[in-house]
C-alpha atoms as a PDB file:
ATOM      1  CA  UNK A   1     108.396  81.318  98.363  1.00  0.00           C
ATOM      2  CA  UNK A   2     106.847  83.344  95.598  1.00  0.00           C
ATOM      3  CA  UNK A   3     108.970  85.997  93.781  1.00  0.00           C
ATOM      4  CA  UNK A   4     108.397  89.397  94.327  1.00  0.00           C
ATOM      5  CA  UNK A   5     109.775  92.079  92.211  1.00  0.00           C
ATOM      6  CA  UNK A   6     111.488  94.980  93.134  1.00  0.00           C
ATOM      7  CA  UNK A   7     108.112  97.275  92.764  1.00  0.00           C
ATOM      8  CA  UNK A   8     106.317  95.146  94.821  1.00  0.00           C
ATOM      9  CA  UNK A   9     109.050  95.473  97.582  1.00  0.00           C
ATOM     10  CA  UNK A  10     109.789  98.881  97.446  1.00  0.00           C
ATOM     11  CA  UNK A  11     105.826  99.545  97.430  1.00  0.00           C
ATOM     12  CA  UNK A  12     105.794  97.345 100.689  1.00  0.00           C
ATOM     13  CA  UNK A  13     108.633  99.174 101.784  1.00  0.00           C
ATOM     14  CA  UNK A  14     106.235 102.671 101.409  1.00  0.00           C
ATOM     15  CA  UNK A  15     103.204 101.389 102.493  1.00  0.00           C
ATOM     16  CA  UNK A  16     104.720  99.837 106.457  1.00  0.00           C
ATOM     17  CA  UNK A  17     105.836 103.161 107.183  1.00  0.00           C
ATOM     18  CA  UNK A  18     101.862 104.218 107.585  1.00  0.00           C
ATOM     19  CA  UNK A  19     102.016 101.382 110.576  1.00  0.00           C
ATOM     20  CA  UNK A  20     104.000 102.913 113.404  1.00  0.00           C
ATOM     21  CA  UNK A  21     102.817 100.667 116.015  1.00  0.00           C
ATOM     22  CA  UNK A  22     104.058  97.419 115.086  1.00  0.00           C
ATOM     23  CA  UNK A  23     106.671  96.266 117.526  1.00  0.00           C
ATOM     24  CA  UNK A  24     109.537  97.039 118.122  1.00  0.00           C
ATOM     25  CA  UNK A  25     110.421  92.601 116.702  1.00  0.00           C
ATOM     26  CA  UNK A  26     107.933  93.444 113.740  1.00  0.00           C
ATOM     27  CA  UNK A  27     110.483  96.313 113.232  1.00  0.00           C
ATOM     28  CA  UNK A  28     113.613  94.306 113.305  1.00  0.00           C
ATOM     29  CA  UNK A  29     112.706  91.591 111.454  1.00  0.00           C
ATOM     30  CA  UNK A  30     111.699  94.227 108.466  1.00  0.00           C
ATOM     31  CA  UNK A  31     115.342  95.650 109.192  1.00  0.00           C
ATOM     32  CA  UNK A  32     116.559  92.132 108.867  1.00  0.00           C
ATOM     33  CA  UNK A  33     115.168  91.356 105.369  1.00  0.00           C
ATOM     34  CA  UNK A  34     115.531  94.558 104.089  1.00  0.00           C
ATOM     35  CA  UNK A  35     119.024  94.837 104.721  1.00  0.00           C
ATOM     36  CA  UNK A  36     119.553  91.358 103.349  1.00  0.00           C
ATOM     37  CA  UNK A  37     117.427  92.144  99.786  1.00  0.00           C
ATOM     38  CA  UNK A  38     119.419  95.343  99.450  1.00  0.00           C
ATOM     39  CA  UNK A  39     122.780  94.019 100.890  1.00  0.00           C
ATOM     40  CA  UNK A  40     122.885  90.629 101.079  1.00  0.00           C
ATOM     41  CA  UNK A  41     125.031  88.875 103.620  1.00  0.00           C
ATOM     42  CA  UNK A  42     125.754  90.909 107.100  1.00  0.00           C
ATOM     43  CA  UNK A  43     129.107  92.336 105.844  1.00  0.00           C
ATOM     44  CA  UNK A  44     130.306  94.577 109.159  1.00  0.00           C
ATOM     45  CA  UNK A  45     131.041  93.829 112.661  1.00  0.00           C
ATOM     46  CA  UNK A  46     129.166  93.288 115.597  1.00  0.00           C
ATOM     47  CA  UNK A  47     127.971  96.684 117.539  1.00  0.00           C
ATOM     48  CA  UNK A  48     129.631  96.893 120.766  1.00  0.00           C
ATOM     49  CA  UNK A  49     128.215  96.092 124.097  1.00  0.00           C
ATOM     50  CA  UNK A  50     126.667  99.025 125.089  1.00  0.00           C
ATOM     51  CA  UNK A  51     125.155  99.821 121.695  1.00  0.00           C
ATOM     52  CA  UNK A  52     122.067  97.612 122.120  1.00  0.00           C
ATOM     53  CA  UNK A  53     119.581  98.823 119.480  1.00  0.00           C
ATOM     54  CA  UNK A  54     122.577  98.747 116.666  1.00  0.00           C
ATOM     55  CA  UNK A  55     123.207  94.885 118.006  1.00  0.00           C
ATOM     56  CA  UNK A  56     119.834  93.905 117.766  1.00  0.00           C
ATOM     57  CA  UNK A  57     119.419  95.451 114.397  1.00  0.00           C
ATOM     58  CA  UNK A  58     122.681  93.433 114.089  1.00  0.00           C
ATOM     59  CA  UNK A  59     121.612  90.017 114.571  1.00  0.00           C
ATOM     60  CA  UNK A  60     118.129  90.456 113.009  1.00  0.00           C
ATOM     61  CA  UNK A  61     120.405  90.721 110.146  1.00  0.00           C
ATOM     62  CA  UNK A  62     122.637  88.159 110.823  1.00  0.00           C
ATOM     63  CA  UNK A  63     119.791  85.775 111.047  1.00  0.00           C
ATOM     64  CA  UNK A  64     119.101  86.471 107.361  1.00  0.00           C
ATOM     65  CA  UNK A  65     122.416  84.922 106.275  1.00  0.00           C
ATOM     66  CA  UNK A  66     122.833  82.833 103.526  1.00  0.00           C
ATOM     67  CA  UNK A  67     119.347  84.140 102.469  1.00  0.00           C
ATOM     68  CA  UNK A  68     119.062  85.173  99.187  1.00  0.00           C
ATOM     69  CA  UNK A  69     118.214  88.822  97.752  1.00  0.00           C
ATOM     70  CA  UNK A  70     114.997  87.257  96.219  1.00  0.00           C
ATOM     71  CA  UNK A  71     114.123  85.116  98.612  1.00  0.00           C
ATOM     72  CA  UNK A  72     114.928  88.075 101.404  1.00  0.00           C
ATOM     73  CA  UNK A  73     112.596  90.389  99.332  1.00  0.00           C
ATOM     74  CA  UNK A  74     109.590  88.127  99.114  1.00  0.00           C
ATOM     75  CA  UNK A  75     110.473  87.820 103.040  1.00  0.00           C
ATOM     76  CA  UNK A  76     109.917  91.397 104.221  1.00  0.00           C
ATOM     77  CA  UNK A  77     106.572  91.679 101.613  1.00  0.00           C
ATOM     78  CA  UNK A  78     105.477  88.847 103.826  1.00  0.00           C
ATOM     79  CA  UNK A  79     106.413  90.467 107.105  1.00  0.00           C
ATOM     80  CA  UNK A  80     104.579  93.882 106.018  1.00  0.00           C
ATOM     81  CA  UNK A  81     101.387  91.494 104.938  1.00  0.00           C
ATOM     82  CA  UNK A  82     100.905  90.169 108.104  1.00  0.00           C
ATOM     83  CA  UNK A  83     101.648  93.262 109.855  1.00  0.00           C
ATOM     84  CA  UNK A  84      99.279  95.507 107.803  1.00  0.00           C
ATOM     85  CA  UNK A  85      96.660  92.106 108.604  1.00  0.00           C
ATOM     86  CA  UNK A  86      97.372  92.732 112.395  1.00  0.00           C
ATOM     87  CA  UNK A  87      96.681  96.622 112.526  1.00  0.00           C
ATOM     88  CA  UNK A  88      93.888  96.785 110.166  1.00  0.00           C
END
């Protein structure tokens, strides 16, 4: 994937928040790769059972593992391209 830098992210990190609608798996996934370009690697446990919007923010994540930071950032600038496509 093509290298982003950190303006471009953080701009794309600005500009999705004009795009409310996108669902609520648009939303996770952008939670996913942002956490793991700003974090890295999921490094807390797993929400409990009845916390079910802090587990699925959890394991969309945990699916980022072993991603990158610069690979995870050029993810979520692709996320917010295609959802900024879709609600044009």
């Amino acid at each position: 994937s093509t290298m982003v830098s950190k303006e471009e992210f953080d701009k794309a990190a600005e500009e999705v928040k004009a795009y409310a609608q996108c669902t609520n798996d648009e939303q996770l996934e952008l939670y996913g790769w942002f956490k793991q370009a700003n974090v890295g690697d999921i490094n807390t446990a797993r929400p409990g059972m009845l916390d079910f919007k802090g587990k699925a923010k959890w394991d969309a994540w945990e699916k980022c593992k072993g991603t990158s930071k610069e690979d995870a950032m050029a993810k979520y600038v692709e996320v917010v391209e295609k959802i900024k496509a879709k609600y044009a």
